[in-house]
PDB file of N, CA and C in Angstrom:
ATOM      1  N   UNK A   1     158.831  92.017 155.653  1.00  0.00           N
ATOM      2  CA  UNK A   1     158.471  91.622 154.339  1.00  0.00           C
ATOM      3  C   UNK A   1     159.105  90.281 154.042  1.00  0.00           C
ATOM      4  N   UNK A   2     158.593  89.560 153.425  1.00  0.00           N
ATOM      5  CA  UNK A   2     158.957  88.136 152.915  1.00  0.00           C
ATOM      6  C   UNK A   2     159.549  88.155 151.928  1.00  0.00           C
ATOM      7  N   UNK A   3     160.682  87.200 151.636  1.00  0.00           N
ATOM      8  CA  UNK A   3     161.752  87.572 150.979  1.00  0.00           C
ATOM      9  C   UNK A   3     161.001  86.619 150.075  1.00  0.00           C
ATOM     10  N   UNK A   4     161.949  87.141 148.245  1.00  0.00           N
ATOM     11  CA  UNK A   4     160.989  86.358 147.600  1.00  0.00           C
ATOM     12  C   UNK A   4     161.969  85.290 147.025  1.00  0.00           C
ATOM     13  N   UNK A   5     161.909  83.922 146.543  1.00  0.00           N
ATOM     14  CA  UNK A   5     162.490  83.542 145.911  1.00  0.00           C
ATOM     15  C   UNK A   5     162.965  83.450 144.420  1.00  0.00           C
ATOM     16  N   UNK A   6     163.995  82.510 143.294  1.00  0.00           N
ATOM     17  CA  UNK A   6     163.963  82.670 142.448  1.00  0.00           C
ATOM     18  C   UNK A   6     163.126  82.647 141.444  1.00  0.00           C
ATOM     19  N   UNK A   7     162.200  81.873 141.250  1.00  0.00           N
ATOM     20  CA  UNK A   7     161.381  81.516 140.784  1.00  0.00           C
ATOM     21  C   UNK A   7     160.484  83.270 140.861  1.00  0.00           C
ATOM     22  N   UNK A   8     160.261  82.773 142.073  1.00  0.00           N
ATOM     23  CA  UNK A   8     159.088  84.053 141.945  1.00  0.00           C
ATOM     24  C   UNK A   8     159.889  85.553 141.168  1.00  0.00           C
ATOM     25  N   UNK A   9     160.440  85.514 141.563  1.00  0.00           N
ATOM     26  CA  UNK A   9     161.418  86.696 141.137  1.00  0.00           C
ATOM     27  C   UNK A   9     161.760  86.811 139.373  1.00  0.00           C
ATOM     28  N   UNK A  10     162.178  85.573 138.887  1.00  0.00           N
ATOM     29  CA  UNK A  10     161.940  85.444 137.878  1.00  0.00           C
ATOM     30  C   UNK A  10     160.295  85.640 137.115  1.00  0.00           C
ATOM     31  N   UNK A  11     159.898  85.071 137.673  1.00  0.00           N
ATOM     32  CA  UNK A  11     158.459  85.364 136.889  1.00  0.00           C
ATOM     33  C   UNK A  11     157.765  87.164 136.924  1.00  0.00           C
ATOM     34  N   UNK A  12     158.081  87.298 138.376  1.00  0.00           N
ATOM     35  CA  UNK A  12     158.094  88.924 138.389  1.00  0.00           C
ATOM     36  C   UNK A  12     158.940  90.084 137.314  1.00  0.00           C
ATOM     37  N   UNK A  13     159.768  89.272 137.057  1.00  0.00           N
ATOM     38  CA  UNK A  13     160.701  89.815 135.925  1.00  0.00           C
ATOM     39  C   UNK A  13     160.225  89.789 134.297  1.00  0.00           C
ATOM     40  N   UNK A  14     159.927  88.447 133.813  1.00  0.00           N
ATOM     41  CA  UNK A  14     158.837  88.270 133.260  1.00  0.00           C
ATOM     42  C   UNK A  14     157.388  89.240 132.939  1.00  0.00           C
ATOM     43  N   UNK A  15     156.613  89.321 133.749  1.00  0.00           N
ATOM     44  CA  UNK A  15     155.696  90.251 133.913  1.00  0.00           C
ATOM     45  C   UNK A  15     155.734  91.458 133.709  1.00  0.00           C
ATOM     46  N   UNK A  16     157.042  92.070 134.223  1.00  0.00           N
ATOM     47  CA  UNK A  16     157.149  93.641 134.269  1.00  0.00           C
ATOM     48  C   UNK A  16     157.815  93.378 132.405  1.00  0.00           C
ATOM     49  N   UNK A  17     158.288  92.733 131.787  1.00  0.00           N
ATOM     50  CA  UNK A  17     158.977  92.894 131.036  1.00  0.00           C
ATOM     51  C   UNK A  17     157.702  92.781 129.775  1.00  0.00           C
ATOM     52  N   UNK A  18     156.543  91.628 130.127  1.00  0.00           N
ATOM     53  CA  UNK A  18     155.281  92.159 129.278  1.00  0.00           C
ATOM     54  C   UNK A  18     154.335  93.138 129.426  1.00  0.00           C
ATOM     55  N   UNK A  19     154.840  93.546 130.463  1.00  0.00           N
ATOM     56  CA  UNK A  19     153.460  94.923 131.273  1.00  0.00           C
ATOM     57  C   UNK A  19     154.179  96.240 130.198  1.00  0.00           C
ATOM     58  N   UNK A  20     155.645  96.154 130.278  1.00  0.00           N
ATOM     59  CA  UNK A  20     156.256  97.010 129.389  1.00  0.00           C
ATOM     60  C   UNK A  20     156.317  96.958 127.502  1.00  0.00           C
ATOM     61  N   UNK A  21     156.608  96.105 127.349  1.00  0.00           N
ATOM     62  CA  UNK A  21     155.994  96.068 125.774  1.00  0.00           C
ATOM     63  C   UNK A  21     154.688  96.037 125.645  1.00  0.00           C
ATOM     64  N   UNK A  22     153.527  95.550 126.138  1.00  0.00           N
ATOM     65  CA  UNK A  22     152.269  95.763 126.128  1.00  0.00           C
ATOM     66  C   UNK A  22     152.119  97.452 126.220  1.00  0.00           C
ATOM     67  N   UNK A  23     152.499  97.943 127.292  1.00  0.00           N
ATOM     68  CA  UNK A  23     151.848  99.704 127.144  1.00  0.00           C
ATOM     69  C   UNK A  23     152.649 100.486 126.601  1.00  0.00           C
ATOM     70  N   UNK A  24     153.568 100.054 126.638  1.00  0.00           N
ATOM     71  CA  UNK A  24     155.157 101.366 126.209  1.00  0.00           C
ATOM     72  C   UNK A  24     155.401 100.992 124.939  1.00  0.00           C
ATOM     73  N   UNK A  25     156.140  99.701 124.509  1.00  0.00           N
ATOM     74  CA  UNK A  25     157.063  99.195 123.361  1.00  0.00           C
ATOM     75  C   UNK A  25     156.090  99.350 122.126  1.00  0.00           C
ATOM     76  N   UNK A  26     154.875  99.287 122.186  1.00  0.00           N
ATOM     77  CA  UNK A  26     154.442  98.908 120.959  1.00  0.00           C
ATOM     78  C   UNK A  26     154.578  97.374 120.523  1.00  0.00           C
ATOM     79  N   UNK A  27     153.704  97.419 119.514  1.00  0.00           N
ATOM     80  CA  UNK A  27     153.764  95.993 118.871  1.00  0.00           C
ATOM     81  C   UNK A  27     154.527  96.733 117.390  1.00  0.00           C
ATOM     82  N   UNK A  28     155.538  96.003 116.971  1.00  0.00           N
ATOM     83  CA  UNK A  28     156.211  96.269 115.582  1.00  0.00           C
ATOM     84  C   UNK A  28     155.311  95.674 114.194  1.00  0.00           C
ATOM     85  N   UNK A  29     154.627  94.310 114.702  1.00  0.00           N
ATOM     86  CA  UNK A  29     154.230  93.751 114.298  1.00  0.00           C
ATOM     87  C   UNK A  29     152.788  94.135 113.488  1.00  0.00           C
ATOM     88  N   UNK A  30     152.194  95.030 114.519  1.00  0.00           N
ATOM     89  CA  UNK A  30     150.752  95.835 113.942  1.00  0.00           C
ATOM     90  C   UNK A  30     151.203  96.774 113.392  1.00  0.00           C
ATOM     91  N   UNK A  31     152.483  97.434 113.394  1.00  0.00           N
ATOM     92  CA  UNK A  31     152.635  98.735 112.445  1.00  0.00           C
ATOM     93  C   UNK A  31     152.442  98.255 111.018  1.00  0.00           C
ATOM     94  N   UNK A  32     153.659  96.773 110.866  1.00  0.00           N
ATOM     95  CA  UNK A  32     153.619  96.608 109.643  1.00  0.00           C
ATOM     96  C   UNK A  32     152.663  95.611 109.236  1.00  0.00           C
ATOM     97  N   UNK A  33     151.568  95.318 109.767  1.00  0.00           N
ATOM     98  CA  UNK A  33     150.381  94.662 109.413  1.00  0.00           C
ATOM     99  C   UNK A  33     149.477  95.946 108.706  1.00  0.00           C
ATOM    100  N   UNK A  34     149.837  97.025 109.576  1.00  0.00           N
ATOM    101  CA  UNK A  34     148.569  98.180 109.314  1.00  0.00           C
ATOM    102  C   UNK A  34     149.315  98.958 108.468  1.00  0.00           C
ATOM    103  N   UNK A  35     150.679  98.794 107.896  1.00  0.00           N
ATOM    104  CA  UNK A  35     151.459  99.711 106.505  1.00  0.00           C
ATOM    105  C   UNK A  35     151.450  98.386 105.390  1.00  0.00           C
ATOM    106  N   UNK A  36     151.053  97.110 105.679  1.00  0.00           N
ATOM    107  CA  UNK A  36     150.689  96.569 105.205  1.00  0.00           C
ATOM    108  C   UNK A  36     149.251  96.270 103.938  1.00  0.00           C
ATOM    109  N   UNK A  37     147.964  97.001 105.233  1.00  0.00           N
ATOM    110  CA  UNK A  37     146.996  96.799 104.703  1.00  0.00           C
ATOM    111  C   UNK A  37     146.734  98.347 103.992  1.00  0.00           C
ATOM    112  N   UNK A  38     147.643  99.122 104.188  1.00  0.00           N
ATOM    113  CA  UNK A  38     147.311 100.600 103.312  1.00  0.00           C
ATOM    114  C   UNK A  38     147.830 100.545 102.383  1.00  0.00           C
ATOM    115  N   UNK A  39     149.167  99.708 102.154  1.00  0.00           N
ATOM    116  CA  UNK A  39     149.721  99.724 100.728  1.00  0.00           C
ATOM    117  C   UNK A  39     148.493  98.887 100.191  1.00  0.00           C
ATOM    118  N   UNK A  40     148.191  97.713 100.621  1.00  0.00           N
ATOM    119  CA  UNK A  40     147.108  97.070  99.661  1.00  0.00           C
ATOM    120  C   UNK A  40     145.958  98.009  99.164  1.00  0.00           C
ATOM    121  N   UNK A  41     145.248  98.638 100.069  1.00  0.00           N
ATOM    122  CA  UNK A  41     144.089  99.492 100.072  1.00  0.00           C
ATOM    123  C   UNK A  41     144.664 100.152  98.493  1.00  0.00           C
ATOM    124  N   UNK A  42     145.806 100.753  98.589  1.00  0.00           N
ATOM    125  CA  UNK A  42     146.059 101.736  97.690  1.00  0.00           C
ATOM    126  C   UNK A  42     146.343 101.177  96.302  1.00  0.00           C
ATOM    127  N   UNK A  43     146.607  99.831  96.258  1.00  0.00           N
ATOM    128  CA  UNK A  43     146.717  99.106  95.145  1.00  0.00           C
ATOM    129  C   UNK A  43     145.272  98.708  94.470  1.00  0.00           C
ATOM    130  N   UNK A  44     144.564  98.523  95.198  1.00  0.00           N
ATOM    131  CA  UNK A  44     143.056  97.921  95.122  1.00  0.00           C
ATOM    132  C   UNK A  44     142.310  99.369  94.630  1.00  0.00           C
ATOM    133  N   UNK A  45     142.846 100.526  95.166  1.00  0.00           N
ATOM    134  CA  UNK A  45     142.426 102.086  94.847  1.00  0.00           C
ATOM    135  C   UNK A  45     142.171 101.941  93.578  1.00  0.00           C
ATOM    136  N   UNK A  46     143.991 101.624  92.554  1.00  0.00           N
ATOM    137  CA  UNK A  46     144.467 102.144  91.569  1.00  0.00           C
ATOM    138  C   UNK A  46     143.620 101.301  90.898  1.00  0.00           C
ATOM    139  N   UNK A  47     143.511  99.720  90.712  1.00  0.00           N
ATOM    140  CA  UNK A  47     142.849  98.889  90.495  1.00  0.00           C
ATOM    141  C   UNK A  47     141.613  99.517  90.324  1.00  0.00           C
ATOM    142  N   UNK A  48     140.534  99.538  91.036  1.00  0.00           N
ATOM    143  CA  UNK A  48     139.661 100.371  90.793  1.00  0.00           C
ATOM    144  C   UNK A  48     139.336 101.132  89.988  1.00  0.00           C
ATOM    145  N   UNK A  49     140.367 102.337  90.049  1.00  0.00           N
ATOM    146  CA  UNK A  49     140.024 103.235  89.205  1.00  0.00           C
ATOM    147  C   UNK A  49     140.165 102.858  87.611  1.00  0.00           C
ATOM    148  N   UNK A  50     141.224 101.580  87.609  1.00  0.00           N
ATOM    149  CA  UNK A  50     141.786 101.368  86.176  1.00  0.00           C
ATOM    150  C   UNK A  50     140.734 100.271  85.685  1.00  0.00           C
ATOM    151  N   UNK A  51     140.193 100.101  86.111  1.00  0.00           N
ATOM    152  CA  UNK A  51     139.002  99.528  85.614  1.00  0.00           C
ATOM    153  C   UNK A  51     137.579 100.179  85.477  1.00  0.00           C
ATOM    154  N   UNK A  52     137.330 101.467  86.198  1.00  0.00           N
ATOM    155  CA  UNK A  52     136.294 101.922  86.198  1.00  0.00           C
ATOM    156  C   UNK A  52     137.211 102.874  84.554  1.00  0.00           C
ATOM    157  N   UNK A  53     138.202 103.294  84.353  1.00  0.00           N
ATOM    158  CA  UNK A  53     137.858 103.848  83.307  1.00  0.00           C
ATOM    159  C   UNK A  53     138.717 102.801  81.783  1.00  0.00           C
ATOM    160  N   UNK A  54     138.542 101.667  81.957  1.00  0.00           N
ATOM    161  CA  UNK A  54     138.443 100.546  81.122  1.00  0.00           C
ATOM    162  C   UNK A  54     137.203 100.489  80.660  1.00  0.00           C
ATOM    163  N   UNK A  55     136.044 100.102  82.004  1.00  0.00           N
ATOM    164  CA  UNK A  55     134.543  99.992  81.455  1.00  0.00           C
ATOM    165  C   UNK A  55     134.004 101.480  80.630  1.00  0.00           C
ATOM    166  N   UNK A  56     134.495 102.379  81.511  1.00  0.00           N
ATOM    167  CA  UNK A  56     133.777 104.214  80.386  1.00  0.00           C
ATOM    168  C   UNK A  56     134.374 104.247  79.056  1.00  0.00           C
ATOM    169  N   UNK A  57     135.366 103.170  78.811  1.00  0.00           N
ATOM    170  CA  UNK A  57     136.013 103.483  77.417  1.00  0.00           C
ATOM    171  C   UNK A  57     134.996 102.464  76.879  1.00  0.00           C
ATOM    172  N   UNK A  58     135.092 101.105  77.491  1.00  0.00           N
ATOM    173  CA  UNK A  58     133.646  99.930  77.280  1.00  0.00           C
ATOM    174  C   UNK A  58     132.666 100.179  76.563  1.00  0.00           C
ATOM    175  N   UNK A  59     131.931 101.619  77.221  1.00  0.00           N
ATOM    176  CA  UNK A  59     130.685 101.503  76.979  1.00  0.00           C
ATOM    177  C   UNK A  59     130.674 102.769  76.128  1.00  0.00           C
ATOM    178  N   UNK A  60     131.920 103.323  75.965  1.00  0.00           N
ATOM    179  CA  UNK A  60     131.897 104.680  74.717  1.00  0.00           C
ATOM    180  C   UNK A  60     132.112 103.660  73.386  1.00  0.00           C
ATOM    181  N   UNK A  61     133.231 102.410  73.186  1.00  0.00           N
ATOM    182  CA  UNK A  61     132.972 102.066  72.436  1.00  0.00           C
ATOM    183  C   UNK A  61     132.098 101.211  71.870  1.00  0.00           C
ATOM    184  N   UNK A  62     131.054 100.592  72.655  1.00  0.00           N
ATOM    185  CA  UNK A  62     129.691 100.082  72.166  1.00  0.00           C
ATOM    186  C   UNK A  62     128.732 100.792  72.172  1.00  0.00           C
ATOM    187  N   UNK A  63     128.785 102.211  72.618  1.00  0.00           N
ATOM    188  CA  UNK A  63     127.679 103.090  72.004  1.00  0.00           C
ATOM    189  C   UNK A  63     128.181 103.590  70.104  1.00  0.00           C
ATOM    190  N   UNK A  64     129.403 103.368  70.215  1.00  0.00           N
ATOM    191  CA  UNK A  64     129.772 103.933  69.386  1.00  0.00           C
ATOM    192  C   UNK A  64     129.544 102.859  68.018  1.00  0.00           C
ATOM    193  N   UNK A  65     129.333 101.648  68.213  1.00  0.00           N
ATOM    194  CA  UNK A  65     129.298 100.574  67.564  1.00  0.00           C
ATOM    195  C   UNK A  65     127.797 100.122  67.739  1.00  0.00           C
ATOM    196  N   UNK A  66     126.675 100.450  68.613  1.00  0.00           N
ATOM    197  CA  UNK A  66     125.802 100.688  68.493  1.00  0.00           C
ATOM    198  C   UNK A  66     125.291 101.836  67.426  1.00  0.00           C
ATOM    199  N   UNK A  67     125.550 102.938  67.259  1.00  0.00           N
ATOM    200  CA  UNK A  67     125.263 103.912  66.027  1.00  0.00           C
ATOM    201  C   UNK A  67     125.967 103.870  64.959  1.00  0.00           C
ATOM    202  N   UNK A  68     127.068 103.464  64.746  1.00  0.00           N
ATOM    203  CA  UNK A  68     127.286 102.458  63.314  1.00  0.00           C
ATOM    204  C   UNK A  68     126.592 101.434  63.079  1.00  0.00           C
ATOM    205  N   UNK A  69     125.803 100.487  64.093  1.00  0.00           N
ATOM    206  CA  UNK A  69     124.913  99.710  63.633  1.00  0.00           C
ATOM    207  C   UNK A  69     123.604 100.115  63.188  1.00  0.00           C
ATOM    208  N   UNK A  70     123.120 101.146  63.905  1.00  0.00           N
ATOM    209  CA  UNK A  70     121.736 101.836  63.457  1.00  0.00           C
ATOM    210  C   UNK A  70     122.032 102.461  61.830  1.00  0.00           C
ATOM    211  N   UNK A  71     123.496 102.773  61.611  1.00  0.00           N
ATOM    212  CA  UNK A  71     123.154 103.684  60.183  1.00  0.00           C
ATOM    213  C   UNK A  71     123.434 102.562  59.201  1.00  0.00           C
ATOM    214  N   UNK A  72     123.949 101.065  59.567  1.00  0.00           N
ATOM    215  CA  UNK A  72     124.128 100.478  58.578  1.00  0.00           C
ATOM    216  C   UNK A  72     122.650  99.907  58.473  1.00  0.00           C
ATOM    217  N   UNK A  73     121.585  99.448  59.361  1.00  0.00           N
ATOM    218  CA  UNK A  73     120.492  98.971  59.376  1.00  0.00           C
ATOM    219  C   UNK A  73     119.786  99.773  58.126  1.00  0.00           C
ATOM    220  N   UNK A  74     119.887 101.411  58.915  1.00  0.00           N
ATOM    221  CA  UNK A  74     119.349 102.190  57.719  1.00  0.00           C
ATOM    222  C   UNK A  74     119.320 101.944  56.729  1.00  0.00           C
ATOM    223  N   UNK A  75     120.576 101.664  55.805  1.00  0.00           N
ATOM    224  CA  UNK A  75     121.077 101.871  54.283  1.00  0.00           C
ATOM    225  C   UNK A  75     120.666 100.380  53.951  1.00  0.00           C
ATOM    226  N   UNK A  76     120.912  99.141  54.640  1.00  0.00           N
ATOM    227  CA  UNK A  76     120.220  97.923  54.527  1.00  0.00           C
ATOM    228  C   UNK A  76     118.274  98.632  54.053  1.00  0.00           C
ATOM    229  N   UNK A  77     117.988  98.950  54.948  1.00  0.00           N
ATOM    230  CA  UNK A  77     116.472  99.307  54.688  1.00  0.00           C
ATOM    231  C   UNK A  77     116.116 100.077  53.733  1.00  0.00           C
ATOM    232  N   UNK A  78     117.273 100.996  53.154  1.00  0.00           N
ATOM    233  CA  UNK A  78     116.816 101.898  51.929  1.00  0.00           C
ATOM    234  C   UNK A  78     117.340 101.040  50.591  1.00  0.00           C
ATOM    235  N   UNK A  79     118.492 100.437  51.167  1.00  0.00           N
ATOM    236  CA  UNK A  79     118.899  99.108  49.558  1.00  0.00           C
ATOM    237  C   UNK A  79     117.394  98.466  50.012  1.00  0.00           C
ATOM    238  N   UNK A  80     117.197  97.533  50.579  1.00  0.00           N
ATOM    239  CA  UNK A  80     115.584  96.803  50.158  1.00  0.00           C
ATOM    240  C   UNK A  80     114.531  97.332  49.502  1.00  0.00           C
ATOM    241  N   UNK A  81     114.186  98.746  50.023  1.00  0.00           N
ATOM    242  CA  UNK A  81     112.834  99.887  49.282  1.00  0.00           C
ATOM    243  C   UNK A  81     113.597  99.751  47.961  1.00  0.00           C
ATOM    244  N   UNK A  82     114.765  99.770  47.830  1.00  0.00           N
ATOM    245  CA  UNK A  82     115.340 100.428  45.676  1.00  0.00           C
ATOM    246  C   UNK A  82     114.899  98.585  45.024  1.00  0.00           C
ATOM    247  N   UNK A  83     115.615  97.454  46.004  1.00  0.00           N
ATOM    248  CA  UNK A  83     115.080  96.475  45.652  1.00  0.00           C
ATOM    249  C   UNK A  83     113.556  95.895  45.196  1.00  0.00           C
ATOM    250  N   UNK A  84     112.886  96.248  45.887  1.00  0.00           N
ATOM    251  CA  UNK A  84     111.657  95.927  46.177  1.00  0.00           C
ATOM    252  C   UNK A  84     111.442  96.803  45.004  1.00  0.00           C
ATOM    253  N   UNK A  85     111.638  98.223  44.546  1.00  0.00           N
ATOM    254  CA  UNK A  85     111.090  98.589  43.709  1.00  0.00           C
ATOM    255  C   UNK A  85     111.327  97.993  42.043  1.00  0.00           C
ATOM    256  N   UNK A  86     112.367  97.966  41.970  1.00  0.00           N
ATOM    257  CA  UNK A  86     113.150  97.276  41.008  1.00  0.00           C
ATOM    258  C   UNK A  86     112.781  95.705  40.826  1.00  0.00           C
ATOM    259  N   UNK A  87     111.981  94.998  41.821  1.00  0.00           N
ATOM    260  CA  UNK A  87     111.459  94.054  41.513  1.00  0.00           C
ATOM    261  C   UNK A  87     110.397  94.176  40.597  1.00  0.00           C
ATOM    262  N   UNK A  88     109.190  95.151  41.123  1.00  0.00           N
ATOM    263  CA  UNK A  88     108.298  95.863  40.724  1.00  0.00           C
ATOM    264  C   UNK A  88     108.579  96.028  39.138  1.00  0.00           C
ATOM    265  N   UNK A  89     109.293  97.012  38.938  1.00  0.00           N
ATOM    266  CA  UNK A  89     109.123  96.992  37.925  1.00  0.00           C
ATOM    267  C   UNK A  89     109.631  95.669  36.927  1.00  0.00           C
ATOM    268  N   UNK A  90     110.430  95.150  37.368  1.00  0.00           N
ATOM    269  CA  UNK A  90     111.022  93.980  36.674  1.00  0.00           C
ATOM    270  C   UNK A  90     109.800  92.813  36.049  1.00  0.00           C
ATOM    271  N   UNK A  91     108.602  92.620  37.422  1.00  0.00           N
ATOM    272  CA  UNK A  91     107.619  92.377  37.250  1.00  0.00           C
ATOM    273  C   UNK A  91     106.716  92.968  36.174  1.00  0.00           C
ATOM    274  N   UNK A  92     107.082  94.216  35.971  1.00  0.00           N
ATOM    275  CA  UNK A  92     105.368  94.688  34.825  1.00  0.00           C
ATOM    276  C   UNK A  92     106.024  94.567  33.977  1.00  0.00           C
ATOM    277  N   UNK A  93     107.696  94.655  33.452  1.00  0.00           N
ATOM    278  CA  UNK A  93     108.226  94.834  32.670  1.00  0.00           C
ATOM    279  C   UNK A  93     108.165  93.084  31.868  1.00  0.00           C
ATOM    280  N   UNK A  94     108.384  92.336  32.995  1.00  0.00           N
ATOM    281  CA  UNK A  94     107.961  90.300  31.770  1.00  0.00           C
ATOM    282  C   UNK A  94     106.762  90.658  32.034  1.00  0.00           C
ATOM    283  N   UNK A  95     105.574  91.239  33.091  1.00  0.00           N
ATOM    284  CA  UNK A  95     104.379  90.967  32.129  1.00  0.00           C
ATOM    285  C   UNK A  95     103.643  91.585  30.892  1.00  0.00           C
ATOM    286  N   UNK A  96     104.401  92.322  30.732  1.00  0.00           N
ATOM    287  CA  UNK A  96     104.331  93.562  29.375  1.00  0.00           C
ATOM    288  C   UNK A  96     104.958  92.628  27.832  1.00  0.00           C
ATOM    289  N   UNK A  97     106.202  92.274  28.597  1.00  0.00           N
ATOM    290  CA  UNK A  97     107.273  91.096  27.056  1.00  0.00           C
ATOM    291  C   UNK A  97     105.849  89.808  26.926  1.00  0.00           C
ATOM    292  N   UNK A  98     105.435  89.020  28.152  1.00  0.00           N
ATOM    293  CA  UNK A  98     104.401  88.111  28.431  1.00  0.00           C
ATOM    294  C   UNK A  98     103.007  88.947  27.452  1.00  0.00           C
ATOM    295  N   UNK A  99     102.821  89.848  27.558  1.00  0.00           N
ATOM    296  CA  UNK A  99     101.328  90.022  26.883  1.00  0.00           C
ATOM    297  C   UNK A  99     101.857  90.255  24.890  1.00  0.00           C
ATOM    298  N   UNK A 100     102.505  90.628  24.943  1.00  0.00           N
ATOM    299  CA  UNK A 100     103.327  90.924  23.617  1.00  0.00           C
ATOM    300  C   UNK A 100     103.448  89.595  22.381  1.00  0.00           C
ATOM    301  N   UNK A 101     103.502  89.434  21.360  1.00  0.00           N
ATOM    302  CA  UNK A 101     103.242  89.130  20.745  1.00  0.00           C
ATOM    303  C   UNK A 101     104.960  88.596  20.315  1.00  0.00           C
ATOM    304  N   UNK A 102     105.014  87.931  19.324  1.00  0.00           N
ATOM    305  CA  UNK A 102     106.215  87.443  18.583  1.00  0.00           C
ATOM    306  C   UNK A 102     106.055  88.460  17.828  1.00  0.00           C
ATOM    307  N   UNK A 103     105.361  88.917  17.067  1.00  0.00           N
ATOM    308  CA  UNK A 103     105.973  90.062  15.864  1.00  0.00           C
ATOM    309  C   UNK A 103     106.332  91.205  16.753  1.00  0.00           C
ATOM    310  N   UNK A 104     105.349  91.386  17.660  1.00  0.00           N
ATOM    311  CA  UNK A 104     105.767  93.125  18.556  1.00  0.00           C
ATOM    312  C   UNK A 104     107.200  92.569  19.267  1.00  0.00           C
ATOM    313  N   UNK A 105     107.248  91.666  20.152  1.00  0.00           N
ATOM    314  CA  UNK A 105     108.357  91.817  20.515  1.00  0.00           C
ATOM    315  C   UNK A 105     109.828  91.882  19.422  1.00  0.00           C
ATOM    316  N   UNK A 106     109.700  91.239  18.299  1.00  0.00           N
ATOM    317  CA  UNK A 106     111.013  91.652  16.794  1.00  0.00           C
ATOM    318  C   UNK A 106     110.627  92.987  16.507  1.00  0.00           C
ATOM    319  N   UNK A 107     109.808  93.398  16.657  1.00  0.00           N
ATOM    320  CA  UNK A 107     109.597  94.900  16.051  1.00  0.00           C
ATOM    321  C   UNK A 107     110.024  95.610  17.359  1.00  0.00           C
ATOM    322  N   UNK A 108     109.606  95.657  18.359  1.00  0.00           N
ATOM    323  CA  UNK A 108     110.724  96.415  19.215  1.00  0.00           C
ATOM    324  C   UNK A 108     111.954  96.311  19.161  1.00  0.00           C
ATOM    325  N   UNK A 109     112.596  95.476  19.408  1.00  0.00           N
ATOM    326  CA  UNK A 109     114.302  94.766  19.293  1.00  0.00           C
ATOM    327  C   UNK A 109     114.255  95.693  17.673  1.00  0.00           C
ATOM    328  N   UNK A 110     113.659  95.754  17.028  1.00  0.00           N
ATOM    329  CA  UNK A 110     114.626  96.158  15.667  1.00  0.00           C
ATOM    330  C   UNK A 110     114.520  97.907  15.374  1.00  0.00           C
ATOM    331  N   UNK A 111     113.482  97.907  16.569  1.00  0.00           N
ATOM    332  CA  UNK A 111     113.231  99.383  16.114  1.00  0.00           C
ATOM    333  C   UNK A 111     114.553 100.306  17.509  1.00  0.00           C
ATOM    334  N   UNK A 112     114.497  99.063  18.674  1.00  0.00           N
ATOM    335  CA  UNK A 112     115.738  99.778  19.090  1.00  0.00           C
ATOM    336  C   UNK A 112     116.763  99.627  19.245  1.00  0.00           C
ATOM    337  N   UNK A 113     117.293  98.898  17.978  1.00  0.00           N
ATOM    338  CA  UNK A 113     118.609  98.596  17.522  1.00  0.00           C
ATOM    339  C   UNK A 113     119.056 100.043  15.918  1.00  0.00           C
ATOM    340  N   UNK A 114     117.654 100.029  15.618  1.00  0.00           N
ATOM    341  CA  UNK A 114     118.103 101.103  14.738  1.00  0.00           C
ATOM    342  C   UNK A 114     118.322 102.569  14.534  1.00  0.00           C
TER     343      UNK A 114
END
């Protein structure tokens, strides 16, 4: 057998010493890359969830502000009908004073003052 020199010997030393952390040692480095990316995962989880029930509160309170808007529309729409009517009559009521006379209108005023 051929004897080997330093060099070679060294590099053989070398080799066995990456052949051994490659299959045996592990990498330290991927553990905490990969306890790395699970703590994130689990942050991004919580995240998640704290926003998915941010938006369900979201959209409980704009439904909820949606049907306070429908009942104020309502009461808007039933004040206009009392308006509208009250115009109405406001209307027959000057054209009634309008058809009336100067004596009828003093004779009303005095008859319902007395």
């Amino acid at each position: 057998m051929k004897r080997l020199n330093t060099q070679q010997i060294v590099i053989l030393a070398l080799l066995g010493l990456l052949a051994y952390q490659f299959f045996f040692a592990g990498n330290g480095y991927k553990k905490d890359y990969d306890r790395m990316l699970k703590e994130r995962e689990e942050e991004y989880t919580t995240q998640i969830e704290n926003l998915q029930g941010q938006s369900d509160s979201l959209l409980k309170i704009n439904k909820d502000i949606e049907k306070q808007l429908s009942k104020i529309d309502n009461q808007i729409d039933k004040k206009d009908i009392e308006i509208n009517k009250l115009r109405k009559r406001y209307e027959k009521d000057i054209a009634k004073f309008d058809a009336m006379s100067d004596n009828d209108i003093a004779n009303a005023f005095t008859n319902a003052f007395n």
